[in-house]
Structure formats: C-alpha cells, structure tokens
N, C-alpha and C. Protein backbone atom coordinates (compact mmCIF):
# COMPACT_ATOMS: atom_id res chain seq x y z
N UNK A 1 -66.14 -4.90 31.00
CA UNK A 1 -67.02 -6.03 31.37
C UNK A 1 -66.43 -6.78 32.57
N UNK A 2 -67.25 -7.23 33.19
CA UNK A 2 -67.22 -8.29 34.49
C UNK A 2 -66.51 -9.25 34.02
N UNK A 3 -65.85 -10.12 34.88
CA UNK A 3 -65.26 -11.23 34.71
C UNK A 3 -66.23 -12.55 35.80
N UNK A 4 -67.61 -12.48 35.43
CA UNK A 4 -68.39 -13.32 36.48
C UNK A 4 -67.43 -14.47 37.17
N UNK A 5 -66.87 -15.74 35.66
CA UNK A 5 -66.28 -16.78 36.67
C UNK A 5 -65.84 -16.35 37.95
N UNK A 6 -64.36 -15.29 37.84
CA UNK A 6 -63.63 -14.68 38.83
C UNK A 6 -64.63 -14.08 39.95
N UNK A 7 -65.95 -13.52 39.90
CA UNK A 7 -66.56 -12.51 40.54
C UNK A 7 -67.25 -13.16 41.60
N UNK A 8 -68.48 -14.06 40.90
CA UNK A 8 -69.22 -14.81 41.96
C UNK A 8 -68.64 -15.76 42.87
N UNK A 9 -67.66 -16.55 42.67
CA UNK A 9 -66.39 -17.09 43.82
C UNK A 9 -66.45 -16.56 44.82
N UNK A 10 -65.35 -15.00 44.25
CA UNK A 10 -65.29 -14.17 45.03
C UNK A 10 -66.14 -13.69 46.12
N UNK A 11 -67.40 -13.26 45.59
CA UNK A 11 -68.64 -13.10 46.56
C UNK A 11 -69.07 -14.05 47.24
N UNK A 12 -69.20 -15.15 46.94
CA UNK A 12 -69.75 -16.42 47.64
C UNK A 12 -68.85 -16.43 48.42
N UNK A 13 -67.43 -16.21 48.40
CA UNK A 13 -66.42 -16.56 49.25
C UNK A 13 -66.64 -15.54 50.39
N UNK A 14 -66.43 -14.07 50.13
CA UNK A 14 -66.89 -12.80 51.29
C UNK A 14 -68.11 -13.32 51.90
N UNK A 15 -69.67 -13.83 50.98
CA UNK A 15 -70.70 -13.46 51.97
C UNK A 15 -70.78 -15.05 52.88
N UNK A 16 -69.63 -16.09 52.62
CA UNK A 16 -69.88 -17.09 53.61
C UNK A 16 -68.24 -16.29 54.75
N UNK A 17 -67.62 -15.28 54.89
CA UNK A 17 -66.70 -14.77 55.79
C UNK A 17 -67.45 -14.05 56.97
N UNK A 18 -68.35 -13.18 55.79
CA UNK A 18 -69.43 -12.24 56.61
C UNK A 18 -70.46 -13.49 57.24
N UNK A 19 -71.10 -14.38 56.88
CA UNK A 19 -71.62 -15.26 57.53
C UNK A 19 -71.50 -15.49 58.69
N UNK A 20 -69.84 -16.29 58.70
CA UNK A 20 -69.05 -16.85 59.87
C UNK A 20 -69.09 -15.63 60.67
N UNK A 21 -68.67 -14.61 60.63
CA UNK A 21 -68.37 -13.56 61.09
C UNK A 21 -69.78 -12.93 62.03
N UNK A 22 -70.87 -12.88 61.69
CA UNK A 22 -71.79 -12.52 62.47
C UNK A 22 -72.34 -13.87 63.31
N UNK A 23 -72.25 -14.91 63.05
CA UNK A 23 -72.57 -16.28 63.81
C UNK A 23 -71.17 -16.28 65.03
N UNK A 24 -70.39 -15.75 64.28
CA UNK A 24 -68.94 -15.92 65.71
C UNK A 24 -69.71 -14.68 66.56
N UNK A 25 -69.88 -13.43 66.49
CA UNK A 25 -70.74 -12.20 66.81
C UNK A 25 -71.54 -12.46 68.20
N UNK A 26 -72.48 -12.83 67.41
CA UNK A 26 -73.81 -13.36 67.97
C UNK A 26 -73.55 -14.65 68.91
N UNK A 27 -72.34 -15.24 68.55
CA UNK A 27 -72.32 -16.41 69.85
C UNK A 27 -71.51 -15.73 71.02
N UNK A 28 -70.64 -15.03 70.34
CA UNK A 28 -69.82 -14.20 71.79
C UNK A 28 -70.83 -13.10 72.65
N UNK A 29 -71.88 -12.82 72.08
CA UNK A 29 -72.77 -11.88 72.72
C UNK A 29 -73.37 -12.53 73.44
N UNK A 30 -73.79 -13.57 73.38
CA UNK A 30 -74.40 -15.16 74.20
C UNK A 30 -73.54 -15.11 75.07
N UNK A 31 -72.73 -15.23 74.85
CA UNK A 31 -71.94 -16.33 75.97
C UNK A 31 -71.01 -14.82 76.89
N UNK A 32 -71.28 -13.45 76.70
CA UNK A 32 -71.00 -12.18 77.40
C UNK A 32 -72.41 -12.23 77.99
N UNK A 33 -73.59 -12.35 77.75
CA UNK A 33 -74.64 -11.73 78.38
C UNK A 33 -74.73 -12.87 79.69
N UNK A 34 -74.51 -14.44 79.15
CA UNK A 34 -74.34 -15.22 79.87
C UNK A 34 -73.23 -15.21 81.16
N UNK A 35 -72.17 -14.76 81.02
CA UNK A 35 -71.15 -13.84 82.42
C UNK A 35 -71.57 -13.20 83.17
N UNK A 36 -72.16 -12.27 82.48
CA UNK A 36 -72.73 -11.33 83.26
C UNK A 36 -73.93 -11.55 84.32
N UNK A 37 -75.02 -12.59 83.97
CA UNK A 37 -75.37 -13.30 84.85
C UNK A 37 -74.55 -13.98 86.09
C-alpha cells in the first residue's frame, strides 16, 4: 500500500518544480527570440 501522507507532498512538490521549470523555459525562449531580433 501507498503511503498517501508521504506521496501527495511529494507530487505537489515535483509538479510545482516541473511548473517553475517550464515558466523558467518559456521565459528564456522569450527573451532568445527577443536577441535575435
């Protein structure tokens, strides 16, 4: 069996990393397409 307490943390914790992680992404692709201009 799952240990939910331990589990959903966990996940909430990864899918706000992955969050940050595509918002950091997506601003550096901004601000590369923006150079390149």
């Amino acid at each position: 069996m799952w240990d939910y307490d331990r589990l959903f943390p966990a996940i909430r914790h990864v899918y706000m990393a992955i969050n940050i992680t595509l918002m950091y992404l997506v601003h550096d692709a901004k601000s590369v397409r923006v150079r390149h201009r």
